[in-house]
N, C-alpha and C. Protein backbone atom coordinates (compact mmCIF):
# COMPACT_ATOMS: atom_id res chain seq x y z
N UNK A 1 107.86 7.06 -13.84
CA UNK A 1 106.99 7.16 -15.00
C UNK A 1 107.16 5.97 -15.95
N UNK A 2 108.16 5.67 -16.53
CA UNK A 2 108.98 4.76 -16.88
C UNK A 2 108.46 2.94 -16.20
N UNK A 3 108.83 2.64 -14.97
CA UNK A 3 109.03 1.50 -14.79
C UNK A 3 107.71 0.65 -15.21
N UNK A 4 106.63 0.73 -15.64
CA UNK A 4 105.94 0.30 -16.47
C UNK A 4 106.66 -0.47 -17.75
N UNK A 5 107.44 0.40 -18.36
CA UNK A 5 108.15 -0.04 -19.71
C UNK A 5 109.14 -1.01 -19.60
N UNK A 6 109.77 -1.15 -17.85
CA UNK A 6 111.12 -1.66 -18.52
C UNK A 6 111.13 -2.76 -18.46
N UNK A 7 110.50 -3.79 -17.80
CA UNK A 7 110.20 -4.94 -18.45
C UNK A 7 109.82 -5.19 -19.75
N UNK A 8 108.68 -4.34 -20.44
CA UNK A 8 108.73 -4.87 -21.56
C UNK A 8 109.60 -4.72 -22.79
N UNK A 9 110.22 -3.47 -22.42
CA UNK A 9 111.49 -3.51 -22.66
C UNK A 9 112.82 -4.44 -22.60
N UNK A 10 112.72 -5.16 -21.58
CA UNK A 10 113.81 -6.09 -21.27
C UNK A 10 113.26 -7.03 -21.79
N UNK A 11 112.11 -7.66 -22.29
CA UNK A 11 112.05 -8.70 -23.01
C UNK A 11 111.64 -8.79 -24.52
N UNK A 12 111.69 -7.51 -25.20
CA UNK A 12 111.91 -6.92 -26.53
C UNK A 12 113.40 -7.48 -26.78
N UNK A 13 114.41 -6.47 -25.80
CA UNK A 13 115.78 -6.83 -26.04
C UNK A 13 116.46 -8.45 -26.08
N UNK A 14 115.94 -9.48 -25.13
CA UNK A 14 115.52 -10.41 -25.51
C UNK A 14 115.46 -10.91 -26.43
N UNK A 15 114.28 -11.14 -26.74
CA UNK A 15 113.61 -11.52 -28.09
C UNK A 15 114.41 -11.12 -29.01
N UNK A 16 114.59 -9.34 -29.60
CA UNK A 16 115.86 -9.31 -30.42
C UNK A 16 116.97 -10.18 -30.52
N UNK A 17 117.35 -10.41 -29.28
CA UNK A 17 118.89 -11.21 -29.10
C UNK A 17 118.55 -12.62 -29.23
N UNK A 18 117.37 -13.42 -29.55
CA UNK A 18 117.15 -14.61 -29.66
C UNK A 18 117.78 -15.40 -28.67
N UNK A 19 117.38 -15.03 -27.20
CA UNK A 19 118.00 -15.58 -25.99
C UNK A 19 116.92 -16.06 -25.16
N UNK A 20 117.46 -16.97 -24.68
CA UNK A 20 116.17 -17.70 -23.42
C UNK A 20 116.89 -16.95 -22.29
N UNK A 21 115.46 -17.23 -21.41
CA UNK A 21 115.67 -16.71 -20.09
C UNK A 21 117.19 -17.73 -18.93
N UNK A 22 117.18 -18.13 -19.69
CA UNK A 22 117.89 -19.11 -19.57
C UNK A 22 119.73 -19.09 -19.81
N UNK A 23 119.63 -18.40 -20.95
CA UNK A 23 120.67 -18.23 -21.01
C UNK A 23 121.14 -16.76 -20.77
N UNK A 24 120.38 -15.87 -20.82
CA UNK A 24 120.78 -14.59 -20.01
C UNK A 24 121.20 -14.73 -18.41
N UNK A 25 120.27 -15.86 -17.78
CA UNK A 25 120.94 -16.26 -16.54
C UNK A 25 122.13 -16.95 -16.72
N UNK A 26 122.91 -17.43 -17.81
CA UNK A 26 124.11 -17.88 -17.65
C UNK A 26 125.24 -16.55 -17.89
N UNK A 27 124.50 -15.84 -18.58
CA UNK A 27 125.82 -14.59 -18.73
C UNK A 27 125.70 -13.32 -17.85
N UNK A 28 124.61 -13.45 -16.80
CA UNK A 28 124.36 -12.55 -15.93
C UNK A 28 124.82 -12.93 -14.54
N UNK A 29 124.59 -14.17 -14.08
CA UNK A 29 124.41 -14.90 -12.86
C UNK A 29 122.83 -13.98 -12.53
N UNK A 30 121.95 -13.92 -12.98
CA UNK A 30 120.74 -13.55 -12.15
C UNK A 30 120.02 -14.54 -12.73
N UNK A 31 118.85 -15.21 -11.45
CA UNK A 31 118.65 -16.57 -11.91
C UNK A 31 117.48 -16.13 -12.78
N UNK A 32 116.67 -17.17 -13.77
CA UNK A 32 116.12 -16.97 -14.79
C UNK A 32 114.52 -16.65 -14.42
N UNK A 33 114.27 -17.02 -13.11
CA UNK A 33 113.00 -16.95 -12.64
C UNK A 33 113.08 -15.47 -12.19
N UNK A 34 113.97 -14.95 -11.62
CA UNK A 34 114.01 -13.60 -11.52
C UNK A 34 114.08 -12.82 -12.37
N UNK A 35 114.71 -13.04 -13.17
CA UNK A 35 114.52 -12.30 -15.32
C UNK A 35 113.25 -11.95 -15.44
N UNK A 36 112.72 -13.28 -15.01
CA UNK A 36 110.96 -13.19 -15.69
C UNK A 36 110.42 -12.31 -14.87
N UNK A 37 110.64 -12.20 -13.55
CA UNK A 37 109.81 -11.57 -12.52
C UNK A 37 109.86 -10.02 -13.14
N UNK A 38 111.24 -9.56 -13.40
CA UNK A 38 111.29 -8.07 -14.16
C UNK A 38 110.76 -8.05 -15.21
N UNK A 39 110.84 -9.25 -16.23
CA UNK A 39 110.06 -8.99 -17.76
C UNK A 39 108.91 -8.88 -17.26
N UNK A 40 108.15 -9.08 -16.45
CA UNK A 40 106.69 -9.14 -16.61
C UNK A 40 106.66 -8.00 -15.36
N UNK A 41 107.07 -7.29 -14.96
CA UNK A 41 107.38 -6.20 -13.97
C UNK A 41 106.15 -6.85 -12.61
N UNK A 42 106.63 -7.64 -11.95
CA UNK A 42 106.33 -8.02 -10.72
C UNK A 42 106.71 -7.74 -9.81
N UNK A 43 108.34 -7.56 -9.99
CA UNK A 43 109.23 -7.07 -8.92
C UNK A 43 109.81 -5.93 -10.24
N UNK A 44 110.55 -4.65 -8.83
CA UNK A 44 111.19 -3.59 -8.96
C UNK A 44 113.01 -4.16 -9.62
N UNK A 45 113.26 -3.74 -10.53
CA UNK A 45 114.24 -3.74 -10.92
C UNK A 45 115.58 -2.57 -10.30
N UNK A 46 116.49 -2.66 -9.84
CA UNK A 46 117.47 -1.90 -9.31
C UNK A 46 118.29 -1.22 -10.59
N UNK A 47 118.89 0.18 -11.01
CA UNK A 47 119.22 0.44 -11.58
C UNK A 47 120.67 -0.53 -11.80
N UNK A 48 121.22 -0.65 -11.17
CA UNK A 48 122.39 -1.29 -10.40
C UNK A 48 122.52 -2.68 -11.28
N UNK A 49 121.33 -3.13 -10.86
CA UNK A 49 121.07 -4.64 -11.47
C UNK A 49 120.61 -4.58 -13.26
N UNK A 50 119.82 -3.73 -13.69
CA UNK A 50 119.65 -3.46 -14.93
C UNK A 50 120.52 -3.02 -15.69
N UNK A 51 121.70 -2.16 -15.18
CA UNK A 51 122.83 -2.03 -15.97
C UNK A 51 123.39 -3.23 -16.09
N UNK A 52 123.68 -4.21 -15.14
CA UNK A 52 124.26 -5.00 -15.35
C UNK A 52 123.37 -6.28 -16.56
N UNK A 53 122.68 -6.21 -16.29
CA UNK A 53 122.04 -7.66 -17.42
C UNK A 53 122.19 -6.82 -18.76
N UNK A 54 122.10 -5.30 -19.22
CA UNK A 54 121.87 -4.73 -19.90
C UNK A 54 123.68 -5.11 -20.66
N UNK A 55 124.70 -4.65 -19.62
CA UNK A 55 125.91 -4.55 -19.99
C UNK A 55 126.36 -6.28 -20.29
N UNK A 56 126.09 -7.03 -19.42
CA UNK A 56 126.35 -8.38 -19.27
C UNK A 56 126.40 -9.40 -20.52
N UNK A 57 124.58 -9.11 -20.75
CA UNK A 57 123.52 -10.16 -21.84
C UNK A 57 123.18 -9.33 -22.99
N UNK A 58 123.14 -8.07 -23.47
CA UNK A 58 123.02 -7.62 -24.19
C UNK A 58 124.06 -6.25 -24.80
N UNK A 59 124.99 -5.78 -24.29
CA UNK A 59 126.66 -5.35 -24.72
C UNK A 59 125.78 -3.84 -25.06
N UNK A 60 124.40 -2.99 -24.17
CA UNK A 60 124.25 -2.17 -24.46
C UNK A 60 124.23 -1.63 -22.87
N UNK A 61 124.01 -0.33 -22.70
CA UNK A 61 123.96 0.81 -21.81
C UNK A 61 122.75 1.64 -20.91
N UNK A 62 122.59 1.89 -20.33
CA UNK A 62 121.27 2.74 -20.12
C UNK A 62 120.61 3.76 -20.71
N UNK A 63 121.58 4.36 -20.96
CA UNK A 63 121.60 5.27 -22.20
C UNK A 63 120.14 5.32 -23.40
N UNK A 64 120.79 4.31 -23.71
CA UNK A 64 120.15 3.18 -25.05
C UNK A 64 119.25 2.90 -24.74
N UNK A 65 118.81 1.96 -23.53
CA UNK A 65 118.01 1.12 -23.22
C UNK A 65 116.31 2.12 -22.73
N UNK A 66 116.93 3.75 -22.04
CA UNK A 66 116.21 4.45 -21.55
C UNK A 66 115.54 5.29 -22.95
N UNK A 67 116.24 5.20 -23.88
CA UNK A 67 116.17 5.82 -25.16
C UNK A 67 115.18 5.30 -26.07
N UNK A 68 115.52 4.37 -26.33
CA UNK A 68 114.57 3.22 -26.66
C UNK A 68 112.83 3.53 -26.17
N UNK A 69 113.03 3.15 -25.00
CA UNK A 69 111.58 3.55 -24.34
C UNK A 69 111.21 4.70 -24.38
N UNK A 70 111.57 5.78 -24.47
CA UNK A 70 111.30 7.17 -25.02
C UNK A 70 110.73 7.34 -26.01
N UNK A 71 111.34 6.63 -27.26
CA UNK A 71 111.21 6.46 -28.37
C UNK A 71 109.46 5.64 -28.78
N UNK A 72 109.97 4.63 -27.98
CA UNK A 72 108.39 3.80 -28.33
C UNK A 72 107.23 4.05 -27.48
N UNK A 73 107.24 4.98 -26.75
CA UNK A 73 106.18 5.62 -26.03
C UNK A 73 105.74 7.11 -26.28
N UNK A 74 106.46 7.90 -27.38
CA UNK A 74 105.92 9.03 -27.61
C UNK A 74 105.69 9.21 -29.14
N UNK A 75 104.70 9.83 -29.24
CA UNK A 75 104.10 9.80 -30.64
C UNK A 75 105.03 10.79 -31.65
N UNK A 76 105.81 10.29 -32.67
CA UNK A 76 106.64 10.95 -33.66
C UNK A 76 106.04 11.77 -34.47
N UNK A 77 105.74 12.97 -34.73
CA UNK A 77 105.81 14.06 -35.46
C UNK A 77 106.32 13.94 -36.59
């Protein structure tokens, strides 16, 4: 339901962190052309692999990250 979001999600978090694709590939080892391929959801992201850029490049969790998108996709009451 979800994987729609998590690219744009992953490049929200990004942007927050004032990081190039560029340098998330230096603190991830995932190369930067592949970053983009998930920010712009072209290719399937692995949970596996998203924890890790999540834990790596941005010092947050799935938790959070799944929370987040919850958050900005349902209308608050």
């Amino acid at each position: 339901m979800y994987s729609n979001f998590i690219g744009n999600e992953l490049r929200a978090i990004r942007s927050r962190n004032n990081l190039s694709l560029k340098e998330v590939e230096e603190k991830t080892g995932i190369y930067a052309q592949t970053l983009s391929e998930y920010e712009n959801n072209k290719i399937k992201i692995k949970v596996c692999t998203l924890e890790k850029i999540l834990k790596d490049a941005y010092n947050t969790d799935l938790y959070i990250f799944f929370k987040s998108i919850y958050e900005n996709t349902h209308i608050k009451e």
